[in-house]
C-alpha atoms as a PDB file:
ATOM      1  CA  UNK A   1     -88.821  59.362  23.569  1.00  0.00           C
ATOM      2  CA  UNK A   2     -85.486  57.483  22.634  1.00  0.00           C
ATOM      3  CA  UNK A   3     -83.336  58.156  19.714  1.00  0.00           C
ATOM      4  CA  UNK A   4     -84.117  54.858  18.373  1.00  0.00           C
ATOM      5  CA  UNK A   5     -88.538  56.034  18.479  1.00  0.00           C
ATOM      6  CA  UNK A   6     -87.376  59.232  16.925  1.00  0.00           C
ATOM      7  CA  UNK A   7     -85.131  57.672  13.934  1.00  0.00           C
ATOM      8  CA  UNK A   8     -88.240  55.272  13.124  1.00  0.00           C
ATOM      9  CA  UNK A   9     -90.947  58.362  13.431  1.00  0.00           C
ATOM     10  CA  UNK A  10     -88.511  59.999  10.738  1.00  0.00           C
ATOM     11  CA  UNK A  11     -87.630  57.204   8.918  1.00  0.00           C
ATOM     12  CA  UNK A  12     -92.210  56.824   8.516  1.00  0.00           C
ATOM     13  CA  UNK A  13     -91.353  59.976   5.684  1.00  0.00           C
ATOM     14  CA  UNK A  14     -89.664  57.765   3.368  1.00  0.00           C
ATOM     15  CA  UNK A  15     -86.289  58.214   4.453  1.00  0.00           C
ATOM     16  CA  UNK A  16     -83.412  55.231   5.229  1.00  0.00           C
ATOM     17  CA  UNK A  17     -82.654  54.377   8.484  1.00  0.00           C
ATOM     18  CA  UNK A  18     -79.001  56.206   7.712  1.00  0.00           C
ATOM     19  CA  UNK A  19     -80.963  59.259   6.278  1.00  0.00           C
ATOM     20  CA  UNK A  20     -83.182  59.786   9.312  1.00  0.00           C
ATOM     21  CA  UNK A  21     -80.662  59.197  12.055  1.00  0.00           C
ATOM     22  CA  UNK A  22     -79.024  61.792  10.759  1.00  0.00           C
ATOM     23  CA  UNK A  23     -81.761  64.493  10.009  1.00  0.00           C
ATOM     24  CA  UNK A  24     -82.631  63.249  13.928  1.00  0.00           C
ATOM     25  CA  UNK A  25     -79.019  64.526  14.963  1.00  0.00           C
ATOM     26  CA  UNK A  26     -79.573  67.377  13.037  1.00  0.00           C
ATOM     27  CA  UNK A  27     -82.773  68.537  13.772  1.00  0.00           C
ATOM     28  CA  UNK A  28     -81.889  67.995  17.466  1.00  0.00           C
ATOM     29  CA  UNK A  29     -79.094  69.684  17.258  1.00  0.00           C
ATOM     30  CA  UNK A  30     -80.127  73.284  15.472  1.00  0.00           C
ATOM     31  CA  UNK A  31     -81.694  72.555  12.450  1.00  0.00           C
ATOM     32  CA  UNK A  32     -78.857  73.272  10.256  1.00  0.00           C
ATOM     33  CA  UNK A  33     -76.144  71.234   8.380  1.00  0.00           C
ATOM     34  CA  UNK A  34     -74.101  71.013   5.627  1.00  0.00           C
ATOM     35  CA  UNK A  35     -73.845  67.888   2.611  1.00  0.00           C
ATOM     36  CA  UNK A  36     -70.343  67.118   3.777  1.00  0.00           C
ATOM     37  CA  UNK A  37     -71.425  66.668   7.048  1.00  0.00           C
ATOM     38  CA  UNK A  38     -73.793  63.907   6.023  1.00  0.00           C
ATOM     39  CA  UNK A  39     -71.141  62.004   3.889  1.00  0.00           C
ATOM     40  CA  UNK A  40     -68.833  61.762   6.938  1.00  0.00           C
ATOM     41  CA  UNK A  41     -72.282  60.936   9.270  1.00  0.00           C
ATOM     42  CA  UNK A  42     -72.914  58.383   6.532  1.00  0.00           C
ATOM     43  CA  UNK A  43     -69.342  57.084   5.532  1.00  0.00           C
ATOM     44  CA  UNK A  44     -70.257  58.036   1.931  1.00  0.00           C
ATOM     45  CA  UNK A  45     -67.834  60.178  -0.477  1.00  0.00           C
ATOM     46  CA  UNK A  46     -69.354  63.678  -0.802  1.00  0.00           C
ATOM     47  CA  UNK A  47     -71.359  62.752  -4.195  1.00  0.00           C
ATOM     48  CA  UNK A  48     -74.095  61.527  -6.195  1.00  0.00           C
ATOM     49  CA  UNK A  49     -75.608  59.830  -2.838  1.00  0.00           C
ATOM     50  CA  UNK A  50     -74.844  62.664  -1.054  1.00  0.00           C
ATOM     51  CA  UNK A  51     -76.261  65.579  -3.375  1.00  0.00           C
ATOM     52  CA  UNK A  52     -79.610  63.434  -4.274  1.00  0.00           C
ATOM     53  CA  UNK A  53     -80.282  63.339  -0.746  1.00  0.00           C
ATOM     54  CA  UNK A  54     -80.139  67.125   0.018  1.00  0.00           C
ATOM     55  CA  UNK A  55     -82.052  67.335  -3.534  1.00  0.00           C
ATOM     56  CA  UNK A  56     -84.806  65.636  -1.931  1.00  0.00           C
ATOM     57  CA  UNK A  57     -84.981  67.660   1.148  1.00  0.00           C
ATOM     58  CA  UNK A  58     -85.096  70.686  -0.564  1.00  0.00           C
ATOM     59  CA  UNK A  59     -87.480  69.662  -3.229  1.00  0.00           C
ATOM     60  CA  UNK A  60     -90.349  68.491  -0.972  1.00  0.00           C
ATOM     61  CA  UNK A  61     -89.663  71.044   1.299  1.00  0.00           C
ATOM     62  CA  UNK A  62     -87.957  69.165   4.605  1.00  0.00           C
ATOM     63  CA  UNK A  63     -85.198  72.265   4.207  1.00  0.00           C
ATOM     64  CA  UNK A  64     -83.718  75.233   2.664  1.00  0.00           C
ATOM     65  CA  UNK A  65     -81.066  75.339   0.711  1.00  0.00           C
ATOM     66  CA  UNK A  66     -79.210  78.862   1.106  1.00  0.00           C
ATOM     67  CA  UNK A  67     -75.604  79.527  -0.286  1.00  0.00           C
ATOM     68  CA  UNK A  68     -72.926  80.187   1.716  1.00  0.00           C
ATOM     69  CA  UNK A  69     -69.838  80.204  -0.072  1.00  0.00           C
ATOM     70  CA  UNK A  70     -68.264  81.433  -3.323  1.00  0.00           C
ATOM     71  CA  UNK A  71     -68.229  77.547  -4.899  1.00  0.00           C
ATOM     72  CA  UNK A  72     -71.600  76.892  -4.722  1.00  0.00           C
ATOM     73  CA  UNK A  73     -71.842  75.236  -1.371  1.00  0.00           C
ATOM     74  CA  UNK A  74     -75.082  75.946   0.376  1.00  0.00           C
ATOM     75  CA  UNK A  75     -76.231  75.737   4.543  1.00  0.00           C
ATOM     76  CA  UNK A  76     -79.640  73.633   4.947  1.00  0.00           C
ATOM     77  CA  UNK A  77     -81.815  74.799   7.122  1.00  0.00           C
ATOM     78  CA  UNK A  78     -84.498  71.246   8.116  1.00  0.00           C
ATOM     79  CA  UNK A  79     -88.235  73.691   9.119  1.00  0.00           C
ATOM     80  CA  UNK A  80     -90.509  70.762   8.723  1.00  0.00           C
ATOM     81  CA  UNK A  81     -92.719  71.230  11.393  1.00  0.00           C
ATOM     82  CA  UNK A  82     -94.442  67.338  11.032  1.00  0.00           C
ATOM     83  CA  UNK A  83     -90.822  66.007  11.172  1.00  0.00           C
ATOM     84  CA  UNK A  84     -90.085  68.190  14.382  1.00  0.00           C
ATOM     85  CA  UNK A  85     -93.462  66.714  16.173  1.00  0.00           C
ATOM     86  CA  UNK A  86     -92.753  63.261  14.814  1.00  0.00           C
ATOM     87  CA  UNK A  87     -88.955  63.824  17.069  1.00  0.00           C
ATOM     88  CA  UNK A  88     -91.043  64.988  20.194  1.00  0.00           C
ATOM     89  CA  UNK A  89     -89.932  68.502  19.450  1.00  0.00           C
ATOM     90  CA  UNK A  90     -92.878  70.250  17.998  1.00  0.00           C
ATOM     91  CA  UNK A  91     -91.828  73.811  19.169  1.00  0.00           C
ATOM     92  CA  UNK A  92     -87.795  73.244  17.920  1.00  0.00           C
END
């Protein structure tokens, strides 16, 4: 499967072409990540764009939002097991 199959198979949840290239990197790449990481992945300022998308995640339950330092910011852990098999990593 090529990156380019996987982005689309993501992208089939609702998510940009931006937003599931990146949640492909991620996923592929330990399951783990951080907002800012997406801003710079995205070429976005680390805001409003930035903090509905992780909203989103966490609200339909792509990820898990747990905190990780004093200011509020928080690791994301991406567990959904459909958007692993859709990547042609079901087991991941």
């Amino acid at each position: 499967m090529t990156l380019d199959e996987r982005v689309a198979a993501v992208a089939a949840y609702g998510f940009t072409t931006r937003q599931a290239a990146f949640l492909t990197t991620a996923m592929l790449h330990a399951g783990v990540c951080v907002q800012r990481q997406y801003a710079q992945f995205a070429g976005l300022a680390n805001g409003h764009a930035t903090r509905e998308f992780f909203d989103r995640l966490s609200g339909q339950r792509f990820a898990t939002a747990h905190a990780c330092w004093r200011q509020g910011g928080r690791l994301y852990h991406i567990h959904h097991k459909p958007l692993y098999h859709a990547i042609g990593e079901p087991e991941s």
